[in-house]
N, C-alpha and C. Protein backbone atom coordinates (compact mmCIF):
# COMPACT_ATOMS: atom_id res chain seq x y z
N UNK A 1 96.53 88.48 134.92
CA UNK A 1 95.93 88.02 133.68
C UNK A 1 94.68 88.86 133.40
N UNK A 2 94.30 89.49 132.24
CA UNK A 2 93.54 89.89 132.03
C UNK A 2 92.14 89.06 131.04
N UNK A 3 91.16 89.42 131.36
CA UNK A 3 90.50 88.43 130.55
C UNK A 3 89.30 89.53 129.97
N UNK A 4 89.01 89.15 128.91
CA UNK A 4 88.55 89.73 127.34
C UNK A 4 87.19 90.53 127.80
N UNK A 5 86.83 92.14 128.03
CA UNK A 5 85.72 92.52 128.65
C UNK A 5 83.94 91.76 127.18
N UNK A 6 83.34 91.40 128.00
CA UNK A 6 82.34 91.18 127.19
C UNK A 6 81.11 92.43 127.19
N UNK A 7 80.97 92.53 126.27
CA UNK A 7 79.98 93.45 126.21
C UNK A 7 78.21 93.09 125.55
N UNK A 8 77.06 93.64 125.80
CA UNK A 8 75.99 93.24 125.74
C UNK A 8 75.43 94.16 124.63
N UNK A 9 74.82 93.50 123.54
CA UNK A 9 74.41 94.18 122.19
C UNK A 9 72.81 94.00 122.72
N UNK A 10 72.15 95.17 122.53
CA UNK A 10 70.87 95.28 122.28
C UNK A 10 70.20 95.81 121.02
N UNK A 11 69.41 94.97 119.90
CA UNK A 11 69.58 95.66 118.82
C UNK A 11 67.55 96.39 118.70
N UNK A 12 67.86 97.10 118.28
CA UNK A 12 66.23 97.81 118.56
C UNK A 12 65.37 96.90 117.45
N UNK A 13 64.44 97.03 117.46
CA UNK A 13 63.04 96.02 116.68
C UNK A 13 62.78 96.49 115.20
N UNK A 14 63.49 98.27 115.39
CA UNK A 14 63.23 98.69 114.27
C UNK A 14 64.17 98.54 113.22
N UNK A 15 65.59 98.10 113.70
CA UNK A 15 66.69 97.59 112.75
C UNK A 15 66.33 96.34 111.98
N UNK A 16 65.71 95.44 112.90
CA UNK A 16 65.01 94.33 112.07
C UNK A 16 64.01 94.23 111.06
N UNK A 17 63.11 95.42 111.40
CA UNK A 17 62.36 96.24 110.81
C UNK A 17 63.10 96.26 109.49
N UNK A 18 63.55 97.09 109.78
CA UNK A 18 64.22 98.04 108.56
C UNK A 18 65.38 96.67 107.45
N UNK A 19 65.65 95.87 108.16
CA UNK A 19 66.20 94.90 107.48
C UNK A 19 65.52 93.70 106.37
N UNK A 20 64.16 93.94 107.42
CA UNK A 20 63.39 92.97 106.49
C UNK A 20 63.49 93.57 104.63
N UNK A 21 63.41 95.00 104.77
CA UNK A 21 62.65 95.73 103.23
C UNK A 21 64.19 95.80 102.48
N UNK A 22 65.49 95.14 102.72
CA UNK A 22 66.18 95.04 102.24
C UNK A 22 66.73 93.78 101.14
N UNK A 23 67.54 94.00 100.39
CA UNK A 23 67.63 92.61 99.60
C UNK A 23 68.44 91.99 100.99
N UNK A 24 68.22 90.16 100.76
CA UNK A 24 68.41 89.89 101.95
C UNK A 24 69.96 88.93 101.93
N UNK A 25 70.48 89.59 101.14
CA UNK A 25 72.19 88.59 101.39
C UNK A 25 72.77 89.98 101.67
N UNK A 26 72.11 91.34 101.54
CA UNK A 26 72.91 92.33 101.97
C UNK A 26 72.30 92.72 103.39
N UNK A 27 71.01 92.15 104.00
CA UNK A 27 70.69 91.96 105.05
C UNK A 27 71.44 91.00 105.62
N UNK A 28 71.84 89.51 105.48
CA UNK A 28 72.44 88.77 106.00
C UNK A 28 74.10 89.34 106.95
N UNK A 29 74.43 89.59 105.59
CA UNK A 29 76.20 90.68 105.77
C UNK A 29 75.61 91.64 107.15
N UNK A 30 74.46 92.39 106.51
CA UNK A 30 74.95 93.50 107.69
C UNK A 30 74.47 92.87 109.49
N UNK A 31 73.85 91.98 109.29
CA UNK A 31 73.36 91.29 110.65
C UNK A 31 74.75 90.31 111.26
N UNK A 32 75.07 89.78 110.42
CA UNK A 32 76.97 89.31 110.63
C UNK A 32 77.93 90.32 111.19
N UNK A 33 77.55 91.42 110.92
CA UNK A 33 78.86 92.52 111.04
C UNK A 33 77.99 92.72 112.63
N UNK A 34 76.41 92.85 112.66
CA UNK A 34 76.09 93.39 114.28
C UNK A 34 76.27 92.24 115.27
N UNK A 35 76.07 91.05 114.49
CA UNK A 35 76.70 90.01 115.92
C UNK A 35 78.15 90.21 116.15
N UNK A 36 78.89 90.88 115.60
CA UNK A 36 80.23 90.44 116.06
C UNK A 36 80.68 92.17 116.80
N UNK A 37 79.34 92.83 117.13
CA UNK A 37 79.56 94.01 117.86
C UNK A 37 80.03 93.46 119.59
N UNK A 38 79.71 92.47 119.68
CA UNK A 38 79.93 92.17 121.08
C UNK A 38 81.40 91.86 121.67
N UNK A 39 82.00 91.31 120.54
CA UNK A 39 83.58 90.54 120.39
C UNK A 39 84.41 91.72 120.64
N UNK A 40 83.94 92.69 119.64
CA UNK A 40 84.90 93.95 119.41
C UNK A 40 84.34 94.88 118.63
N UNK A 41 83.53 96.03 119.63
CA UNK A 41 82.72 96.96 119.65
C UNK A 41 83.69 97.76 118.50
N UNK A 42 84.78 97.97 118.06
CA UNK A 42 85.47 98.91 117.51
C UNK A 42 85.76 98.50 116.64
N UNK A 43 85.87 97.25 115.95
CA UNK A 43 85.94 97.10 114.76
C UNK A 43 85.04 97.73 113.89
N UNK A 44 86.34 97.82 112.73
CA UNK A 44 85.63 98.14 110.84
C UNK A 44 86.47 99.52 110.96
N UNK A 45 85.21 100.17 110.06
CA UNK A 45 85.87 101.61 109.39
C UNK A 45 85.84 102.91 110.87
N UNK A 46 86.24 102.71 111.93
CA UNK A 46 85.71 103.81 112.87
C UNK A 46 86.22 104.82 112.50
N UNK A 47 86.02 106.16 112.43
CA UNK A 47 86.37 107.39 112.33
C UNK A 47 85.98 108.42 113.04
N UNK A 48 87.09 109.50 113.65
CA UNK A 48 86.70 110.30 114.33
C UNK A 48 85.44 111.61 113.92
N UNK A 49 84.90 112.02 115.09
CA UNK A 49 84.46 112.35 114.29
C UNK A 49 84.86 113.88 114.25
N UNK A 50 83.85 115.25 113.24
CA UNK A 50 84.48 116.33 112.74
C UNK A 50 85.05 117.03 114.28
N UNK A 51 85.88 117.66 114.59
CA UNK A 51 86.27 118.21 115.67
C UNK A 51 86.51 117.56 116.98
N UNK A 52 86.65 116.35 116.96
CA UNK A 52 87.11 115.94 118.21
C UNK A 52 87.89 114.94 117.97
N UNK A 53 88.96 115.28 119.17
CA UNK A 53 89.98 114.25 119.44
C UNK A 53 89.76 113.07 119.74
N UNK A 54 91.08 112.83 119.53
CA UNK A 54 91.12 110.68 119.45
C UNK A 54 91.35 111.14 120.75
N UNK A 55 90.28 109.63 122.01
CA UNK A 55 90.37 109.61 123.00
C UNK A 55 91.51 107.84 122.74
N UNK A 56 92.12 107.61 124.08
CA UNK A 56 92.85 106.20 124.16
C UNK A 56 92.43 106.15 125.45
């Protein structure tokens, strides 16, 4: 049985920072999208990036 790796989000002081000077329902959204970095680090739009291969 495998069971679900958890992973540990540390978010820097200055993202909060930087969130405050934003309108804040588009602050809300983007603080929703970083709590759920822990569930599943790879979700959303990921893309490789220029010149390197897809690792699996």
């Amino acid at each position: 049985m495998n069971s679900p790796k958890s992973w540990g989000l540390q978010i820097d002081p200055g993202v909060l920072k930087t969130l405050k000077k934003i309108p804040r329902q588009n602050a809300e959204v983007i603080l929703n999208v970083i709590r759920l970095l822990p569930l599943n680090p790879y979700f959303g739009d990921i893309q490789n990036m220029k010149n390197e291969r897809r690792r699996r």
